[in-house]
PDB file of N, CA and C in Angstrom:
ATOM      1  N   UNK A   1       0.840  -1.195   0.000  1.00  0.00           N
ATOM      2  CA  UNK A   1       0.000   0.000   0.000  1.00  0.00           C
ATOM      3  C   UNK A   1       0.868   1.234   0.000  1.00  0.00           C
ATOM      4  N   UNK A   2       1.795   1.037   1.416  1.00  0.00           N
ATOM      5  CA  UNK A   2       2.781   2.038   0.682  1.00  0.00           C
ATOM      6  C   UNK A   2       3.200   2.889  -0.758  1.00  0.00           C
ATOM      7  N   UNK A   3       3.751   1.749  -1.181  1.00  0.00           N
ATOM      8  CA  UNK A   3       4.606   2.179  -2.189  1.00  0.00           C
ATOM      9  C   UNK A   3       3.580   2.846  -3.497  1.00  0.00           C
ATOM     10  N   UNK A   4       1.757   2.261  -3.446  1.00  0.00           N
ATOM     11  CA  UNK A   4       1.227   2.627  -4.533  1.00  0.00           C
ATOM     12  C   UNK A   4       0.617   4.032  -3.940  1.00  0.00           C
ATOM     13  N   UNK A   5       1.001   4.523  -3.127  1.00  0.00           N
ATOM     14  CA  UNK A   5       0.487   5.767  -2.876  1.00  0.00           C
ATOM     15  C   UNK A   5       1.843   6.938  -2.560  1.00  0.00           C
ATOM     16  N   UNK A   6       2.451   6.595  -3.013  1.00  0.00           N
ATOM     17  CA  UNK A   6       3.266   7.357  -2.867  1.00  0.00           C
ATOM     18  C   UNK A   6       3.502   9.032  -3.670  1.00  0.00           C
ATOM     19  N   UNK A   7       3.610  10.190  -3.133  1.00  0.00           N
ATOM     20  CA  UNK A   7       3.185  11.498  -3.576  1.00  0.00           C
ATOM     21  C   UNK A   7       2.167  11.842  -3.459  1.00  0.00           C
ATOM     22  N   UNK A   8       1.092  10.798  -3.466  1.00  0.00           N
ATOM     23  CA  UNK A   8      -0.642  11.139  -3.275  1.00  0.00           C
ATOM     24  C   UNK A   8      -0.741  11.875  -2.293  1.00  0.00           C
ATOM     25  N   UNK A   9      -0.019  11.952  -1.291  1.00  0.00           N
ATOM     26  CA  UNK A   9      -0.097  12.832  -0.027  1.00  0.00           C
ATOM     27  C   UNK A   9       0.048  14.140  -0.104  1.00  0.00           C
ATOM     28  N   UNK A  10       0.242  14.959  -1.319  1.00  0.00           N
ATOM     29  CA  UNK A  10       0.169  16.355  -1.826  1.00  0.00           C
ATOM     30  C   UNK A  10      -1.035  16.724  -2.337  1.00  0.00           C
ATOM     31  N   UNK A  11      -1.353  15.647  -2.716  1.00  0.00           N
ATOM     32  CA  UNK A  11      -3.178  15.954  -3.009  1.00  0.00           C
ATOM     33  C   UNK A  11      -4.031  16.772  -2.027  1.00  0.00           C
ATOM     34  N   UNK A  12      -3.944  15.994  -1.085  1.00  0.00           N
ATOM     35  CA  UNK A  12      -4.988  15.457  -0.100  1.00  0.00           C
ATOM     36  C   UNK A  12      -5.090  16.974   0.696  1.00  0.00           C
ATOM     37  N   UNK A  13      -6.177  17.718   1.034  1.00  0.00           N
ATOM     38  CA  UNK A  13      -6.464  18.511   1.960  1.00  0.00           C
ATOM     39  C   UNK A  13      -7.863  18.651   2.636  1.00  0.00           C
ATOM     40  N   UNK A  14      -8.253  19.204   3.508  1.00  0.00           N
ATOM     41  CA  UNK A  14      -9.727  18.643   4.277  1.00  0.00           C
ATOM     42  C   UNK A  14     -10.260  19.708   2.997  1.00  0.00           C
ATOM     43  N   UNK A  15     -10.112  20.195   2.497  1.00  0.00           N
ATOM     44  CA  UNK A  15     -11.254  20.617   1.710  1.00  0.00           C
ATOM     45  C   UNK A  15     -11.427  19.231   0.519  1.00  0.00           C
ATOM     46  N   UNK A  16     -10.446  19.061  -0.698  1.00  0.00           N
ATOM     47  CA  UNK A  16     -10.188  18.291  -1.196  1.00  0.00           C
ATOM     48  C   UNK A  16     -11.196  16.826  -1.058  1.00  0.00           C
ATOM     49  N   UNK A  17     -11.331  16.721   0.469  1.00  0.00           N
ATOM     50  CA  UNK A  17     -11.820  15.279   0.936  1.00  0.00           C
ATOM     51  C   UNK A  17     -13.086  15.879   0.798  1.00  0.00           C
ATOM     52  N   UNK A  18     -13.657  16.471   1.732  1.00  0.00           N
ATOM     53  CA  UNK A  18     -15.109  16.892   1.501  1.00  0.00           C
ATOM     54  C   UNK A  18     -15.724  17.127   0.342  1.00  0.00           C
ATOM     55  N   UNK A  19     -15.070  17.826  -0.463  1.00  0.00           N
ATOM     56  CA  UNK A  19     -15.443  17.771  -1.719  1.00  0.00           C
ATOM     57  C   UNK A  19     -15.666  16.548  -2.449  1.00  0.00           C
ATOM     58  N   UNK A  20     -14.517  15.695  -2.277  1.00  0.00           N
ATOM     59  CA  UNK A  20     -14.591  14.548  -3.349  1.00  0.00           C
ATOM     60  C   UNK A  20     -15.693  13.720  -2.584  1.00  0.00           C
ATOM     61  N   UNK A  21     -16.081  13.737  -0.912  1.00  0.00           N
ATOM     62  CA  UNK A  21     -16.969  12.844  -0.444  1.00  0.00           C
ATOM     63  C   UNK A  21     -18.655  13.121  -0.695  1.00  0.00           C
ATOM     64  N   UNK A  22     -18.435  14.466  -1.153  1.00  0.00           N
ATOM     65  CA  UNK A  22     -19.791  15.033  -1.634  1.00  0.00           C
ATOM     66  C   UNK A  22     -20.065  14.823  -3.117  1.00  0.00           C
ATOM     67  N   UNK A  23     -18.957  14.885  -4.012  1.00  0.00           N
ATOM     68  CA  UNK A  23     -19.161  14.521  -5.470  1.00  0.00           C
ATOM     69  C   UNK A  23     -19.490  13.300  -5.530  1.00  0.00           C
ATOM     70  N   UNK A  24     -18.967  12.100  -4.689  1.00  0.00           N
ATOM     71  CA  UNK A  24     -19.114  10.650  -4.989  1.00  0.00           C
ATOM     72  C   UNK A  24     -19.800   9.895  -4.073  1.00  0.00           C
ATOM     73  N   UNK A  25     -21.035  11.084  -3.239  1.00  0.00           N
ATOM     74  CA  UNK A  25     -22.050  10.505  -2.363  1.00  0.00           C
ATOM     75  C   UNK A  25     -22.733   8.979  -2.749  1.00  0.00           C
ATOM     76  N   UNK A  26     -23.282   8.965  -3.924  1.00  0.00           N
ATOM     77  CA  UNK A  26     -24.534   8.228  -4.944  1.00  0.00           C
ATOM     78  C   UNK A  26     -23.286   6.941  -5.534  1.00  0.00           C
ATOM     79  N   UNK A  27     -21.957   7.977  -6.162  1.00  0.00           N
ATOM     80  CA  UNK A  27     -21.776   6.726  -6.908  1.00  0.00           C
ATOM     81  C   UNK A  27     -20.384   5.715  -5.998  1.00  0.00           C
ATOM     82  N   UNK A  28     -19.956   6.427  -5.344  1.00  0.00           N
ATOM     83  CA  UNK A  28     -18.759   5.425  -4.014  1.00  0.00           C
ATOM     84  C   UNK A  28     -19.351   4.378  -3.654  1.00  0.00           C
ATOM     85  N   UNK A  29     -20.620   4.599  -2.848  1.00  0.00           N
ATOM     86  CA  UNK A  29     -21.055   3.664  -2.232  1.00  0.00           C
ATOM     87  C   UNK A  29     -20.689   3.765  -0.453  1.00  0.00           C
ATOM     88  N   UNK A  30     -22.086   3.604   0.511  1.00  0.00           N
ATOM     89  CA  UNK A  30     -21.556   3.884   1.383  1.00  0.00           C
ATOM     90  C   UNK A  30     -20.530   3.349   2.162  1.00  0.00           C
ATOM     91  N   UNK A  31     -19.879   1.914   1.739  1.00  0.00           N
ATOM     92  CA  UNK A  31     -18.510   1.054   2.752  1.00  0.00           C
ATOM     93  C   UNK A  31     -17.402   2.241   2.268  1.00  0.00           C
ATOM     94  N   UNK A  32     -17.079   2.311   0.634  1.00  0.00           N
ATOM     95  CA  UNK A  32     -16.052   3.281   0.450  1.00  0.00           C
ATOM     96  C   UNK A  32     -16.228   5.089   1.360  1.00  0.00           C
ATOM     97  N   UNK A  33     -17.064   4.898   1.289  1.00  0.00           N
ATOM     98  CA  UNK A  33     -17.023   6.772   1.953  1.00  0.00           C
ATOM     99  C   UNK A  33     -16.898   6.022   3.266  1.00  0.00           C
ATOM    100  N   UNK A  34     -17.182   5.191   4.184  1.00  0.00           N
ATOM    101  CA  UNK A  34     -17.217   4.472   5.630  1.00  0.00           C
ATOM    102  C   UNK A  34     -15.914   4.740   5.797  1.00  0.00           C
ATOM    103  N   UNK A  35     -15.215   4.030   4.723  1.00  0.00           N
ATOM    104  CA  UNK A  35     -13.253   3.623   4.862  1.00  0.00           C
ATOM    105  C   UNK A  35     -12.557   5.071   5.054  1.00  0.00           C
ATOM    106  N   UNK A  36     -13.195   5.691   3.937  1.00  0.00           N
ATOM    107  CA  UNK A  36     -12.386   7.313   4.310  1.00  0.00           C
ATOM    108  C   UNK A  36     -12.822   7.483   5.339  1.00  0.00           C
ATOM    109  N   UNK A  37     -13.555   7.930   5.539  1.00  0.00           N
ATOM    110  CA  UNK A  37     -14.592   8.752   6.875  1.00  0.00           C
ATOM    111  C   UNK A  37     -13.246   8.312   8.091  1.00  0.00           C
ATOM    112  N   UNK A  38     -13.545   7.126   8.744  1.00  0.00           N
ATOM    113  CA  UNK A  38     -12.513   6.566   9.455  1.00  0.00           C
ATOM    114  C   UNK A  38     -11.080   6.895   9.165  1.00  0.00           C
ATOM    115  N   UNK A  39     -10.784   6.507   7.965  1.00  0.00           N
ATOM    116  CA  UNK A  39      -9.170   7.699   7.925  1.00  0.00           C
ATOM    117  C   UNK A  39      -9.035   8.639   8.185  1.00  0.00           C
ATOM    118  N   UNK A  40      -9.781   9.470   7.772  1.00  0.00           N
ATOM    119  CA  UNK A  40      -9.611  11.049   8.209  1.00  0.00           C
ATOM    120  C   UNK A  40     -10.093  11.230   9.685  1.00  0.00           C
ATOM    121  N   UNK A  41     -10.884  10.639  10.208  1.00  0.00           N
ATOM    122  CA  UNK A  41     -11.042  11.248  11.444  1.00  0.00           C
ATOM    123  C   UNK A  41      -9.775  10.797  12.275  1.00  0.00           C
ATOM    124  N   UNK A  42      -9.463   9.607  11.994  1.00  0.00           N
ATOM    125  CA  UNK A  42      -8.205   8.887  12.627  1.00  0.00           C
ATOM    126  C   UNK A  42      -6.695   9.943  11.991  1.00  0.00           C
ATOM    127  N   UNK A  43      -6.479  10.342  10.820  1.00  0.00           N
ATOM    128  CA  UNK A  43      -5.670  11.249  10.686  1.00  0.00           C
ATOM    129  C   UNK A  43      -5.947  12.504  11.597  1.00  0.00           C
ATOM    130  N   UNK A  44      -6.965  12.755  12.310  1.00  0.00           N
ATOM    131  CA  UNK A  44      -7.196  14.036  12.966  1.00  0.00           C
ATOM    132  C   UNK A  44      -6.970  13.727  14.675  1.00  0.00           C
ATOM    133  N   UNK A  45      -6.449  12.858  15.046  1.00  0.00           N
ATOM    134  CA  UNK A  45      -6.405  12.385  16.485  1.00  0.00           C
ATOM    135  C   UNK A  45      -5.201  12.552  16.754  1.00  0.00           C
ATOM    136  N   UNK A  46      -4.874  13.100  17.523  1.00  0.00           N
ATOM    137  CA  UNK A  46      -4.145  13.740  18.142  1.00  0.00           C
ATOM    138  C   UNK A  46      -2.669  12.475  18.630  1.00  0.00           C
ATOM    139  N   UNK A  47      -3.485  11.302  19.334  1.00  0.00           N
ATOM    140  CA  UNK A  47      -2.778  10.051  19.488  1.00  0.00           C
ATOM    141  C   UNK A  47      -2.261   8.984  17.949  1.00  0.00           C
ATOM    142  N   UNK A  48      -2.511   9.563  16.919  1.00  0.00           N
ATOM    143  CA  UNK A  48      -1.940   8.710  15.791  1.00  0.00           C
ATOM    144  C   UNK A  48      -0.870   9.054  15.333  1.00  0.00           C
ATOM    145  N   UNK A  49       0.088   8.317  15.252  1.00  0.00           N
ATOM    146  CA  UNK A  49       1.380   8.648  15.510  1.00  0.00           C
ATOM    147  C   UNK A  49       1.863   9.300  13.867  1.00  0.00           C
ATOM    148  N   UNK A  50       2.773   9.640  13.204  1.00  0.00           N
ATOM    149  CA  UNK A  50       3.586  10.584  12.006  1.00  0.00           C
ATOM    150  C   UNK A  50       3.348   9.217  11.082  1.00  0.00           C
ATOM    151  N   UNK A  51       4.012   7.980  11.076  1.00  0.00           N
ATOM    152  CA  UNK A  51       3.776   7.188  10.306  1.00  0.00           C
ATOM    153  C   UNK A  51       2.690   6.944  10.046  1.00  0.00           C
ATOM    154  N   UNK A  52       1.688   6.294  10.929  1.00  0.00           N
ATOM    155  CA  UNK A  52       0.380   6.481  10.456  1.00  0.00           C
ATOM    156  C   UNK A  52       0.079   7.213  10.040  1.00  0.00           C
ATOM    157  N   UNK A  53       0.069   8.836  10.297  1.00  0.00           N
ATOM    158  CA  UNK A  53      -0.758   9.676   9.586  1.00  0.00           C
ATOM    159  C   UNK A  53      -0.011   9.674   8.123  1.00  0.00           C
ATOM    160  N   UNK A  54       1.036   9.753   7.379  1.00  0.00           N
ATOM    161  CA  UNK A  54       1.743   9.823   6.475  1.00  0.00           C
ATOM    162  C   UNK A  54       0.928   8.460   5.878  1.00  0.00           C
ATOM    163  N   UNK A  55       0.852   7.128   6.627  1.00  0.00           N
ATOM    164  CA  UNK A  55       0.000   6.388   5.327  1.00  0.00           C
ATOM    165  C   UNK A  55      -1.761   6.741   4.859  1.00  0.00           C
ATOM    166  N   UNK A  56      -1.875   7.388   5.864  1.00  0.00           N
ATOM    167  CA  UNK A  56      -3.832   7.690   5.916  1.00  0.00           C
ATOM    168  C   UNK A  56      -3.227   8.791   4.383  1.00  0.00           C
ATOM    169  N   UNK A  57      -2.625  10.309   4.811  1.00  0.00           N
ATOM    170  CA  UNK A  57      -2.410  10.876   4.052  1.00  0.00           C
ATOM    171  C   UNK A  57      -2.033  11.034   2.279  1.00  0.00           C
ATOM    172  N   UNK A  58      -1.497   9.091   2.095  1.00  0.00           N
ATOM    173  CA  UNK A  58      -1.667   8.716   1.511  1.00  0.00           C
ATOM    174  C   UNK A  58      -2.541   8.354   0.433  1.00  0.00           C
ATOM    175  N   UNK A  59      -2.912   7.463   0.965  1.00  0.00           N
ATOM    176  CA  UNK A  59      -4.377   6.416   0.665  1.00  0.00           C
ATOM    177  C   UNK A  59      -5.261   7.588   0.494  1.00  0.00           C
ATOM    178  N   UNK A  60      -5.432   8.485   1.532  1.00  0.00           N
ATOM    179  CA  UNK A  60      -6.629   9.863   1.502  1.00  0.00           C
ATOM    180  C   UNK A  60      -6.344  10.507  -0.073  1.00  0.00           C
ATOM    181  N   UNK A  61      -4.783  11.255  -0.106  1.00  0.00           N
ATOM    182  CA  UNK A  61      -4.246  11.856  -1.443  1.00  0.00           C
ATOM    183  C   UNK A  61      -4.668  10.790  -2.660  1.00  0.00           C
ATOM    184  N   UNK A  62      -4.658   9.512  -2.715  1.00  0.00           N
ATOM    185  CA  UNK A  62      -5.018   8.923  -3.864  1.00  0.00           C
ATOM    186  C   UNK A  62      -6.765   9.014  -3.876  1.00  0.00           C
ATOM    187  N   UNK A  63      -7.301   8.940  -3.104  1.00  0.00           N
ATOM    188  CA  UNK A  63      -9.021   8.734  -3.238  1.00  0.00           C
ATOM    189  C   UNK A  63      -9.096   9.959  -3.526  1.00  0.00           C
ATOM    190  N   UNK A  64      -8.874  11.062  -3.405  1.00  0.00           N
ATOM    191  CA  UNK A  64      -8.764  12.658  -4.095  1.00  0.00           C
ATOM    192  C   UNK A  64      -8.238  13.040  -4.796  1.00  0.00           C
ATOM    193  N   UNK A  65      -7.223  12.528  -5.224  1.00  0.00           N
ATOM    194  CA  UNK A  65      -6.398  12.928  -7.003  1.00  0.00           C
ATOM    195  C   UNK A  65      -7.327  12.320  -7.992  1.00  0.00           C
ATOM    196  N   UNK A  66      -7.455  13.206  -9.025  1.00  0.00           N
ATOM    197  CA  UNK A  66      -8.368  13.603  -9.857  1.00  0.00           C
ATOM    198  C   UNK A  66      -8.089  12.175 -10.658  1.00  0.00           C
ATOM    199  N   UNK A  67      -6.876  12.011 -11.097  1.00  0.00           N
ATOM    200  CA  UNK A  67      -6.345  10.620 -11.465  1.00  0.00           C
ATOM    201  C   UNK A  67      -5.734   9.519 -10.978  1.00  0.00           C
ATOM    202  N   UNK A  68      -5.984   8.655 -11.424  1.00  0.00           N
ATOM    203  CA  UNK A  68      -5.758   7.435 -10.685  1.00  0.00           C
ATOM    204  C   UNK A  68      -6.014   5.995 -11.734  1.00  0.00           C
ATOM    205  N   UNK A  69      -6.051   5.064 -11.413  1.00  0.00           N
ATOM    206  CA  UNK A  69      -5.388   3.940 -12.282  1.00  0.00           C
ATOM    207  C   UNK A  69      -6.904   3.452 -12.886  1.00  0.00           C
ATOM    208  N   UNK A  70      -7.859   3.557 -12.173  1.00  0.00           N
ATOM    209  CA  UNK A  70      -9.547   3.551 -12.892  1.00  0.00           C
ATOM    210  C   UNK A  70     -10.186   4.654 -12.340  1.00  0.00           C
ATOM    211  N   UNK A  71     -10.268   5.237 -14.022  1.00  0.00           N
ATOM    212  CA  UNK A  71     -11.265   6.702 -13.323  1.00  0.00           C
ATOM    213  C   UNK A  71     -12.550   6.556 -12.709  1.00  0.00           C
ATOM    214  N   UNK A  72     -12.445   7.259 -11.652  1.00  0.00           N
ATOM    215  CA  UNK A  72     -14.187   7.299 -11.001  1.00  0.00           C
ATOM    216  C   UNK A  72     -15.193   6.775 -11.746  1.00  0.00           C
ATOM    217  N   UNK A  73     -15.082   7.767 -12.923  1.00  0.00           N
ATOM    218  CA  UNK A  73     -16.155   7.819 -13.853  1.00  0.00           C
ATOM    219  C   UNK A  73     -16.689   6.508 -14.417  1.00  0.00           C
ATOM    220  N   UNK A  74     -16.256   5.741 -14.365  1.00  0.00           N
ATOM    221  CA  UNK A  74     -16.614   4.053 -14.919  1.00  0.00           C
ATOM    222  C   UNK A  74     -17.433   3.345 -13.858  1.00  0.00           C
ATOM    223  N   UNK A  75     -18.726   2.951 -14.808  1.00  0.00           N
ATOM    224  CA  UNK A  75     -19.361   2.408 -13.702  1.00  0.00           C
ATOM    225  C   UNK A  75     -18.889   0.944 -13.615  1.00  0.00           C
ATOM    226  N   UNK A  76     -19.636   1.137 -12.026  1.00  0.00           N
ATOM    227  CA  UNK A  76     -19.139  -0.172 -11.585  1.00  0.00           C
ATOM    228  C   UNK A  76     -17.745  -0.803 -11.135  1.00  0.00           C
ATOM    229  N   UNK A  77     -16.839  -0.154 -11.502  1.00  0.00           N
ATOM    230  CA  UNK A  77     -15.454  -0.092 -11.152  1.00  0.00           C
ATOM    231  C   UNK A  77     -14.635   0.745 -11.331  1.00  0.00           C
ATOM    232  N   UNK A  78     -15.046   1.882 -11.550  1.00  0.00           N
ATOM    233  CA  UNK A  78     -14.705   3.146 -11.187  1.00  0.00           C
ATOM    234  C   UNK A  78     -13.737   3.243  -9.776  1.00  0.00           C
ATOM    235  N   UNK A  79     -14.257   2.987  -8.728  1.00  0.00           N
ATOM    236  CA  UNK A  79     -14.427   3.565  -7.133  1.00  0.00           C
ATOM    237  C   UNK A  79     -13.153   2.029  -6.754  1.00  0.00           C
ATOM    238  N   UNK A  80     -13.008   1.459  -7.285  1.00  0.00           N
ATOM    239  CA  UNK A  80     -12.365  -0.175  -6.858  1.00  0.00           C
ATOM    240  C   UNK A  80     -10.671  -0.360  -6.480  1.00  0.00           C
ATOM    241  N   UNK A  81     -10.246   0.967  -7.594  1.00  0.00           N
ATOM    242  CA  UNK A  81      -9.074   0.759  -6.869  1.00  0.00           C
ATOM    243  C   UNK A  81      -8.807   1.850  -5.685  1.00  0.00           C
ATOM    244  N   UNK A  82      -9.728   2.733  -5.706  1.00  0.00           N
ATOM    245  CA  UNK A  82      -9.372   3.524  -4.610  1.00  0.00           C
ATOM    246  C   UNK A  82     -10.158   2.562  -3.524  1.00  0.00           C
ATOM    247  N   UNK A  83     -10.835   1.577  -3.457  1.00  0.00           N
ATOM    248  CA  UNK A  83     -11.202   0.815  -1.960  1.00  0.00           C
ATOM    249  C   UNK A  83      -9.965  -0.026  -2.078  1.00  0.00           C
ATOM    250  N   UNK A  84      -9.180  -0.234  -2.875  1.00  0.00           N
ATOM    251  CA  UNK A  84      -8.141  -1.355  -2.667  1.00  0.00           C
ATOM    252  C   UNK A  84      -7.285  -0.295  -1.866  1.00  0.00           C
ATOM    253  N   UNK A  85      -6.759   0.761  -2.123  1.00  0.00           N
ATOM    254  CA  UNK A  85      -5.941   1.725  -1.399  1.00  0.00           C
ATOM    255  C   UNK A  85      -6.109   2.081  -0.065  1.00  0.00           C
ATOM    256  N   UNK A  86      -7.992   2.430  -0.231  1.00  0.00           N
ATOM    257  CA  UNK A  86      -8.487   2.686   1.451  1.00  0.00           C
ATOM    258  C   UNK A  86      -8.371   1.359   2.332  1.00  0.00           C
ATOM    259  N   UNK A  87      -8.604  -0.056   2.052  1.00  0.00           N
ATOM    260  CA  UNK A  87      -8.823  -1.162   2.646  1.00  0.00           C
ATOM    261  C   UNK A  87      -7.127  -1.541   3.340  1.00  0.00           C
ATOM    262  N   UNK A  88      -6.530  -1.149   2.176  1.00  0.00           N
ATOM    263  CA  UNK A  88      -4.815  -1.210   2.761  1.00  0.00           C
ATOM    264  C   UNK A  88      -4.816  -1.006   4.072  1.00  0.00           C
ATOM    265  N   UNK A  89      -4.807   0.631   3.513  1.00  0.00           N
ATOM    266  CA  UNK A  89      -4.688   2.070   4.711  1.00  0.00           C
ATOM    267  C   UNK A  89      -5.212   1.293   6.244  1.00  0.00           C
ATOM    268  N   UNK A  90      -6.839   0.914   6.016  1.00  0.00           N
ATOM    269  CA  UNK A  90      -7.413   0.961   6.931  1.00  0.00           C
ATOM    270  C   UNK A  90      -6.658   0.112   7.663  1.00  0.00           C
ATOM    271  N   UNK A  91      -5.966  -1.134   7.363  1.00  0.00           N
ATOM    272  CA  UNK A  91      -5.652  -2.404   8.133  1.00  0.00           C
ATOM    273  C   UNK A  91      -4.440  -2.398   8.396  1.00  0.00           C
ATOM    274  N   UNK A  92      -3.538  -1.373   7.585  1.00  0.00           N
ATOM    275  CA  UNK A  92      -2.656  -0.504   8.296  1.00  0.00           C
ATOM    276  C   UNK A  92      -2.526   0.082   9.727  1.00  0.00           C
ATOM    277  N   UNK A  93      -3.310   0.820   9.687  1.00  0.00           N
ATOM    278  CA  UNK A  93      -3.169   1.939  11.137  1.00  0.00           C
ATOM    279  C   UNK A  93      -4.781   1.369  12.061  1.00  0.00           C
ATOM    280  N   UNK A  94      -4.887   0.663  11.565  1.00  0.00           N
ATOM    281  CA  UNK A  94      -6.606   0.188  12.422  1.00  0.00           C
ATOM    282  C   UNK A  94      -6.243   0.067  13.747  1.00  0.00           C
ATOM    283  N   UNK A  95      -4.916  -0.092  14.456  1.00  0.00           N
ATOM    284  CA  UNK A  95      -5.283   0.188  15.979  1.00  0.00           C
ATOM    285  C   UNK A  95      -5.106   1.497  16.406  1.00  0.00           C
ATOM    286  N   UNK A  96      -5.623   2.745  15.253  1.00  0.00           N
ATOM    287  CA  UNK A  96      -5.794   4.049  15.687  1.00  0.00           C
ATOM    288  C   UNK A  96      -6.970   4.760  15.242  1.00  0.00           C
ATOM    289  N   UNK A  97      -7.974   3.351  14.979  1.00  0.00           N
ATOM    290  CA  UNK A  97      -9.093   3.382  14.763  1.00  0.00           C
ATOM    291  C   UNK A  97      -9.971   2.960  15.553  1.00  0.00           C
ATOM    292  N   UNK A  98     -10.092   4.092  16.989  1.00  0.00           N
ATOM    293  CA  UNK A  98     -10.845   3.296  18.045  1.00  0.00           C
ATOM    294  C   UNK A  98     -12.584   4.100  17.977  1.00  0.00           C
ATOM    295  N   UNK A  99     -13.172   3.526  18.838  1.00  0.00           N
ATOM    296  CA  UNK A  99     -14.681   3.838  18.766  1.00  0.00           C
ATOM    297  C   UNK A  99     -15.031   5.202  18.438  1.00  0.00           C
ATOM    298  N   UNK A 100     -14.274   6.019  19.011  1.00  0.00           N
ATOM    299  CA  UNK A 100     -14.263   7.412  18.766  1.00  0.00           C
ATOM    300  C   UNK A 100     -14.881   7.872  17.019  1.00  0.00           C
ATOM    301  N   UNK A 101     -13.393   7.504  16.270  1.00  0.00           N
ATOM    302  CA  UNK A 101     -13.163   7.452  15.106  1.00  0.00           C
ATOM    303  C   UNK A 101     -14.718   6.931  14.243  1.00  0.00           C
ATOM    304  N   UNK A 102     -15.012   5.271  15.240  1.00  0.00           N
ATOM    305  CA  UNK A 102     -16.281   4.136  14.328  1.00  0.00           C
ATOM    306  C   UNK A 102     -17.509   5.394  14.520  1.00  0.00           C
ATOM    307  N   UNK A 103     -17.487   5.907  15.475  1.00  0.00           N
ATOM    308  CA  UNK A 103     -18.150   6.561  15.942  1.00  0.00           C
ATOM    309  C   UNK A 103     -19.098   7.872  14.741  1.00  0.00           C
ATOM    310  N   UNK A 104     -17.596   8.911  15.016  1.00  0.00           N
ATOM    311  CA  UNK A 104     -17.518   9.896  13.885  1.00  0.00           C
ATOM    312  C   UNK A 104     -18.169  10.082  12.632  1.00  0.00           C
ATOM    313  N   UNK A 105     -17.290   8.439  12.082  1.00  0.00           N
ATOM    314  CA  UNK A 105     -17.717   8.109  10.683  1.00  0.00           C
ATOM    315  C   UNK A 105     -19.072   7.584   9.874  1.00  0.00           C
ATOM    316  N   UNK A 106     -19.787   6.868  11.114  1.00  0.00           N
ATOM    317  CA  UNK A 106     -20.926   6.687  11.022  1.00  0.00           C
ATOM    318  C   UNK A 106     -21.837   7.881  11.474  1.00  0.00           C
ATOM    319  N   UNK A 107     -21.576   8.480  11.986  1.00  0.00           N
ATOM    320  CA  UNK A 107     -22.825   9.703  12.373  1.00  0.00           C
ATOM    321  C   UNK A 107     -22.616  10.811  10.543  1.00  0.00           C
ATOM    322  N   UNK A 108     -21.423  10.523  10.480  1.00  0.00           N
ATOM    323  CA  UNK A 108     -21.406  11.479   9.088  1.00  0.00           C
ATOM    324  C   UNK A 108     -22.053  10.590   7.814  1.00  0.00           C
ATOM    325  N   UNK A 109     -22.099   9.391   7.723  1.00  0.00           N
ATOM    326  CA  UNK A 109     -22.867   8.554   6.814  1.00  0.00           C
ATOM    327  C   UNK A 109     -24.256   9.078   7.276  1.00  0.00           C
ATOM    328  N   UNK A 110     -25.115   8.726   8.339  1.00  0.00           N
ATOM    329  CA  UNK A 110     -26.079   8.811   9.184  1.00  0.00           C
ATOM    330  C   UNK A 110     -26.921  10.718   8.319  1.00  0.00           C
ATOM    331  N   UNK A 111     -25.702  11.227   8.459  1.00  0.00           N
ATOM    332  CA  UNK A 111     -25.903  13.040   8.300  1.00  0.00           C
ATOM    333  C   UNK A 111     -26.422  12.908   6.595  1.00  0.00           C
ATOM    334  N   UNK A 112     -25.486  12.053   5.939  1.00  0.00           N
ATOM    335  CA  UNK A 112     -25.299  12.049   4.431  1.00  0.00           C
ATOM    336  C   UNK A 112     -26.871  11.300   4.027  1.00  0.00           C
ATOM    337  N   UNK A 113     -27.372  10.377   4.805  1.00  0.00           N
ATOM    338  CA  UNK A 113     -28.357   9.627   4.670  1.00  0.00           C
ATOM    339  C   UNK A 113     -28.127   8.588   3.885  1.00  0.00           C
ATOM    340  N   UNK A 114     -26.623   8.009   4.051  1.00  0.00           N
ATOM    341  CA  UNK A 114     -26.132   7.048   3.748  1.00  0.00           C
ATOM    342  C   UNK A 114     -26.479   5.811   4.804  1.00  0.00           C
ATOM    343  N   UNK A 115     -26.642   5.639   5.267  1.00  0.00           N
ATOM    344  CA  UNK A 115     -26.701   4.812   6.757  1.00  0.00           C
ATOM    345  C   UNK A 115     -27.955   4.629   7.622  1.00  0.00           C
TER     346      UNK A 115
END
């Protein structure tokens, strides 16, 4: 996961994310917006250490760069390699993914009327 995200981390800014989580409400699907949701709130905790955040920042910078190895735009597998990137990420740093975080991410699905 590393290595396929590498530079993506210049992408990535909280506007950037919101944006792209609002453009790809309908067509992500709600597990993929779930996976971010949880990264980013877990990139925002205070207790997740530089490495972790550098891979969230990652994985985050690729689900928000405009390009990427299958464009959004394709249905049906559009959204697939960015869950292969987020699913990495997640199982990566997942012990800085505590209830707090499960928490967060679902009340913002919940908000979206995803959930």
């Amino acid at each position: 996961m590393r290595n396929s995200t590498v530079g993506y981390e210049d992408h990535f800014s909280d506007a950037s994310f919101w944006r792209k989580c609002r453009d790809s409400l309908r067509s992500a699907g709600a597990e993929l917006l779930l996976l971010a949701l949880k990264l980013f709130y877990a990139l925002k905790r205070p207790e997740t250490p530089l490495w972790a955040k550098t891979a969230i920042l990652g994985a985050l910078g690729y689900f928000v760069c405009p390009i990427d190895l299958i464009p959004d735009a394709i249905p049906l597998i559009g959204f697939s390699d960015d869950l292969g990137v987020l699913v990495a990420a997640v199982g990566t740093v997942s012990r800085y993914i505590d209830a707090e975080v499960e928490r967060l991410a679902a009340a913002k699905l919940r908000d979206w009327g995803l959930a």
